[in-house]
Every structure is written in structure tokens, then in C-alpha cells.
C-alpha atoms as a PDB file:
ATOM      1  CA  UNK A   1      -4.527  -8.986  42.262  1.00  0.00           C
ATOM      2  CA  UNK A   2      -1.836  -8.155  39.645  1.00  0.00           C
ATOM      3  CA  UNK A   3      -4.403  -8.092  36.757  1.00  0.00           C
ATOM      4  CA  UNK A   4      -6.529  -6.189  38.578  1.00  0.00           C
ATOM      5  CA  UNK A   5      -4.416  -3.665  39.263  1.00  0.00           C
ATOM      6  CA  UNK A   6      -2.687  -3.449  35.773  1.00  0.00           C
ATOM      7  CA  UNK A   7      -6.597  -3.638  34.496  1.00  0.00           C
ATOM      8  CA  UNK A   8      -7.688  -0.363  36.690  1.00  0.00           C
ATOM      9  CA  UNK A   9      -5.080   1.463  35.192  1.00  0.00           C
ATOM     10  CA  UNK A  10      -5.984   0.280  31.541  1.00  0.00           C
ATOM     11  CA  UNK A  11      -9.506   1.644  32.245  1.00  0.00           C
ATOM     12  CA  UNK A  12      -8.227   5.373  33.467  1.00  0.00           C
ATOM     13  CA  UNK A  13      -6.249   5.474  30.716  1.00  0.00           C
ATOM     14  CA  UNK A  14      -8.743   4.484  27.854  1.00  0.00           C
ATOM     15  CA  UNK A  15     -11.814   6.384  30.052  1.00  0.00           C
ATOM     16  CA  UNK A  16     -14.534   7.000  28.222  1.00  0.00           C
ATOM     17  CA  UNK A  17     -14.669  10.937  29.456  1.00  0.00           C
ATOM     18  CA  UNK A  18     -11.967  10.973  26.766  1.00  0.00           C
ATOM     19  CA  UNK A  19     -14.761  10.219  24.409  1.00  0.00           C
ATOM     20  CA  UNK A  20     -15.204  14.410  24.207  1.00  0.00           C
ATOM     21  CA  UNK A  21     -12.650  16.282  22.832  1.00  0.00           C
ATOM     22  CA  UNK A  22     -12.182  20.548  22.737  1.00  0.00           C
ATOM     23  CA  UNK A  23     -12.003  21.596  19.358  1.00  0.00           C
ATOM     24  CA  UNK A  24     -11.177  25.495  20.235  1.00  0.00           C
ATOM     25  CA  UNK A  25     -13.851  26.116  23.148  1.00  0.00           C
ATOM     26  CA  UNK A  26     -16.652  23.822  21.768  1.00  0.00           C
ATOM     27  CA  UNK A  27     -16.832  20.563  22.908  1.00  0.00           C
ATOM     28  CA  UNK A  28     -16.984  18.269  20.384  1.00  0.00           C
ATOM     29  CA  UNK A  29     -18.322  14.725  20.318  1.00  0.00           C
ATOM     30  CA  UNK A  30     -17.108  11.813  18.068  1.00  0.00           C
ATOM     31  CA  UNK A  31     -19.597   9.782  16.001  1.00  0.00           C
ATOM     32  CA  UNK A  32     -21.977   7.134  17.258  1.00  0.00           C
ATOM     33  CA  UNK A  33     -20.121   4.737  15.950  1.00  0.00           C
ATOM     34  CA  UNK A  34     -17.226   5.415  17.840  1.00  0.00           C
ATOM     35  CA  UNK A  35     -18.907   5.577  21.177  1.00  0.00           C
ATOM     36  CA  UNK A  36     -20.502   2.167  20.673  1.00  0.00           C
ATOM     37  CA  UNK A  37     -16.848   0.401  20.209  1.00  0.00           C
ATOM     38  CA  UNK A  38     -15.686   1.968  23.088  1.00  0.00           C
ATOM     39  CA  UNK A  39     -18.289   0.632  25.075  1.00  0.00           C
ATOM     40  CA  UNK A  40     -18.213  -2.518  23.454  1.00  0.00           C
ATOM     41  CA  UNK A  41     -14.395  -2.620  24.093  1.00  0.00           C
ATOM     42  CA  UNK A  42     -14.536  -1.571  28.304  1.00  0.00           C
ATOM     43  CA  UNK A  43     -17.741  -4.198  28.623  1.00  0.00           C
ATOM     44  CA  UNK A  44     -15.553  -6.931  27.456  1.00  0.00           C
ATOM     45  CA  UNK A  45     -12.469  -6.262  29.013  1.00  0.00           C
ATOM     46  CA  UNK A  46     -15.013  -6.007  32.222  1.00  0.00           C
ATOM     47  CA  UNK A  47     -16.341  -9.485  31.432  1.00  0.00           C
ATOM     48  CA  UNK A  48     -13.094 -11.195  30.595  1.00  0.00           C
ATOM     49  CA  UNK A  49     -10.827  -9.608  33.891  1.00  0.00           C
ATOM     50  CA  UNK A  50     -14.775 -11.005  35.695  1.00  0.00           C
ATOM     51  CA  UNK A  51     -14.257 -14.847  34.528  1.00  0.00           C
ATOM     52  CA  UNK A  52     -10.249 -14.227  34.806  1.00  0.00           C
ATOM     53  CA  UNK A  53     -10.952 -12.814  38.596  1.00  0.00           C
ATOM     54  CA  UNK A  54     -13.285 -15.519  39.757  1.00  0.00           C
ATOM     55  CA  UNK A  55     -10.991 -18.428  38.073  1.00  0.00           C
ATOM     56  CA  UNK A  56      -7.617 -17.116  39.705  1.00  0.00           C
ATOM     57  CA  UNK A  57      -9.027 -15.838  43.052  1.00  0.00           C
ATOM     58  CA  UNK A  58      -9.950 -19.447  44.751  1.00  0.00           C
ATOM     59  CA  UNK A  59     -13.502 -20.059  45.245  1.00  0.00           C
ATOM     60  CA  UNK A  60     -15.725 -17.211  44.964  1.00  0.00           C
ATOM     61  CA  UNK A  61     -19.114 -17.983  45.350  1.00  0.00           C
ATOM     62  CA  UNK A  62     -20.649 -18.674  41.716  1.00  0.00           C
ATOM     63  CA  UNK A  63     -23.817 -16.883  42.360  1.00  0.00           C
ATOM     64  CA  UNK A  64     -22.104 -13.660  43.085  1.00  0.00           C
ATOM     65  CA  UNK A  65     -19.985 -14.344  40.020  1.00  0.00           C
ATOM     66  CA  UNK A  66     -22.990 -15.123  38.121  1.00  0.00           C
ATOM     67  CA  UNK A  67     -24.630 -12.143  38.965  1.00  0.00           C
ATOM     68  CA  UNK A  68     -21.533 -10.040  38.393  1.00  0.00           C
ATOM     69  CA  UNK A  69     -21.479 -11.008  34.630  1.00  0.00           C
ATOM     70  CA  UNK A  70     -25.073 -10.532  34.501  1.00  0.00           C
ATOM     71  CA  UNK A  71     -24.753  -7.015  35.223  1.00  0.00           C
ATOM     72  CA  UNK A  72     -21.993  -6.469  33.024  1.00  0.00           C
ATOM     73  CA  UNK A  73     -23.894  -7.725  30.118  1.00  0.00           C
ATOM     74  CA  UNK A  74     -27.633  -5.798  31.192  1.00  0.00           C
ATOM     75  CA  UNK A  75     -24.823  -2.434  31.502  1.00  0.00           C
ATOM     76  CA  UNK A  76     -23.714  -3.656  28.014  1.00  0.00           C
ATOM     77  CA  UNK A  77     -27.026  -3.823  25.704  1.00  0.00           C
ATOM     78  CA  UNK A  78     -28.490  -1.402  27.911  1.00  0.00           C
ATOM     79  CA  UNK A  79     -26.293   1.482  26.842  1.00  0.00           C
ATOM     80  CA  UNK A  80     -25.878   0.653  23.107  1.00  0.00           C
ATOM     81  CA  UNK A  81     -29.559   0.880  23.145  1.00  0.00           C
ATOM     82  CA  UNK A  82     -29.332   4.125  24.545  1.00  0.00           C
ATOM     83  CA  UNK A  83     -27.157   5.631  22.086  1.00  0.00           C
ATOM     84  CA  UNK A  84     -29.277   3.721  19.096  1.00  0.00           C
ATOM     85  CA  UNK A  85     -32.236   5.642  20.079  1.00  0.00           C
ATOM     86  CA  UNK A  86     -31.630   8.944  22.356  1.00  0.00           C
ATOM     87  CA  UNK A  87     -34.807  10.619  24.255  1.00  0.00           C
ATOM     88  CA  UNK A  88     -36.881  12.986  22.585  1.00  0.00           C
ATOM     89  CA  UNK A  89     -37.027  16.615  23.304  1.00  0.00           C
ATOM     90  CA  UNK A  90     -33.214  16.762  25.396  1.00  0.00           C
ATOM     91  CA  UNK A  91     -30.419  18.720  23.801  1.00  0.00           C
ATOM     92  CA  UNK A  92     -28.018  15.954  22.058  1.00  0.00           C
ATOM     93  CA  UNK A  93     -25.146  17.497  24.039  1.00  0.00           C
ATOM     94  CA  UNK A  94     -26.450  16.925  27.435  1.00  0.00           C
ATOM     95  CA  UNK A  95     -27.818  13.565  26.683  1.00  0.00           C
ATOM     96  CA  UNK A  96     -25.092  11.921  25.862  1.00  0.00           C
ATOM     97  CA  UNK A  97     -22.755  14.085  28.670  1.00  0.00           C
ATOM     98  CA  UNK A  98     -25.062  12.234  31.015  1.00  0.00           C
ATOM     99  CA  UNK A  99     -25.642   9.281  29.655  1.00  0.00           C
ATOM    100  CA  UNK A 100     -21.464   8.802  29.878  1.00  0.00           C
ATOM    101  CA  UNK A 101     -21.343  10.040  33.191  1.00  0.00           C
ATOM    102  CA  UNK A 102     -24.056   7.418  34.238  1.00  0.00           C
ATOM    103  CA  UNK A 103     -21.696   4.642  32.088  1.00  0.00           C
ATOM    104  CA  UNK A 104     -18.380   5.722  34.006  1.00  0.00           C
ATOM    105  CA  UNK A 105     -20.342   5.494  37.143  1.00  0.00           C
ATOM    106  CA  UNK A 106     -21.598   2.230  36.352  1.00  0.00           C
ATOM    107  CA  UNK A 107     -17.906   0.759  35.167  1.00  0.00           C
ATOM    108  CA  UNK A 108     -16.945   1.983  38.622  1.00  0.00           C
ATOM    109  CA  UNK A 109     -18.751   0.133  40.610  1.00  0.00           C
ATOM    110  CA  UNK A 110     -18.439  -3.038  38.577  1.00  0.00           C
ATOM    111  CA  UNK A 111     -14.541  -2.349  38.880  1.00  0.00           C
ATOM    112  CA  UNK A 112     -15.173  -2.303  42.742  1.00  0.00           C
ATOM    113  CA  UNK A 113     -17.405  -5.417  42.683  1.00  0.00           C
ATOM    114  CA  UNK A 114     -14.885  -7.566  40.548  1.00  0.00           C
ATOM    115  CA  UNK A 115     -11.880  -6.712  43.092  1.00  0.00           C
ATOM    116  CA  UNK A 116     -14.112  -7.425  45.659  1.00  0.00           C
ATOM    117  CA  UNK A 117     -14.192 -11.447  44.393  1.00  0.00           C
ATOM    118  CA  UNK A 118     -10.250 -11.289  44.455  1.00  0.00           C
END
């Protein structure tokens, strides 16, 4: 419960909503390459606190584990494929605002799953 806890705060503080920045009263965006790390970085730290959760929590039912790190995963190459290839005819700007938003929302609930197994 510990790790989880110490893990939540981990997330809020490296939150991708950081990954926008004001630059005078423009909001800026980082590089591609940049948002792909960071996702790469909170879907493993998902998976890993996952297989740490279900290991240290007694006997959590491996199916709902198993599904749990399924999702992380279909969350994980589902979004880098996202940013690899962005929809045609919307405004960069809102694309990726939403397509963050949709991530964060995603985390979330994958945050709430994983203490749920503890």
C-alpha cells in the first residue's frame, strides 16, 4: 500500500499535462520525441508497480492481473501509434491537447484498478 501511495504521487508529479509549457501566452508543445518517452516512461512504471502490486498484495486473482497488464500494454502501443501518425484535417494543437487528456484519463483509471488488487 506504501508503493502505491509513494507511486501516485510520482505520477502527479511527472503528469504528463506538464508535457505543455507557456512560452509568453502561446502554448507551446515539446517535440514528438519527447512525448513518446514520457509515455514510454508512465506505461512502465504502470506495468512494473502492476506485477509489484499483485506479487506483494496476497493472492489476487491472476486473470484480473492478467488483464490489468493487458491493458496497460494495448494503452501503451496504442498511443505511440497515435502520436506516429496524427488524424488528418484536425489542428495539431487540439489533437494532441486531446489525445493527452484521453492518456491522463486512461493512467487514471489504471491507477484506480492497480490499488484496487492491493
Amino acid at each position: 500500500m506504501i508503493l502505491m501511495i509513494v507511486f501516485r504521487e510520482l505520477f502527479l508529479s511527472l503528469s504528463i499535462q506538464n508535457y505543455f509549457f507557456k512560452k509568453g501566452e502561446q502554448i507551446m508543445m515539446s517535440n514528438k520525441r519527447e512525448l513518446k518517452k514520457t509515455i514510454n516512461y508512465i506505461c512502465s512504471d504502470l506495468f512494473a508497480e502492476c506485477v509489484a502490486a499483485s506479487l506483494y498484495s496476497g493472492k489476487p486473482e491472476k486473470e484480473n492481473v492478467d488483464a490489468l497488464l493487458t491493458s496497460i500494454l494495448t494503452i501503451h502501443s496504442n498511443y505511440i501509434q497515435r502520436i506516429s501518425h496524427p488524424e488528418p484535417g484536425v489542428p495539431a494543437k487540439k489533437y494532441y491537447r486531446d489525445l493527452i487528456d484521453n492518456f491522463n484519463k486512461e493512467v487514471n483509471e489504471v491507477v484506480d484498478h492497480i490499488a484496487n488488487l492491493v
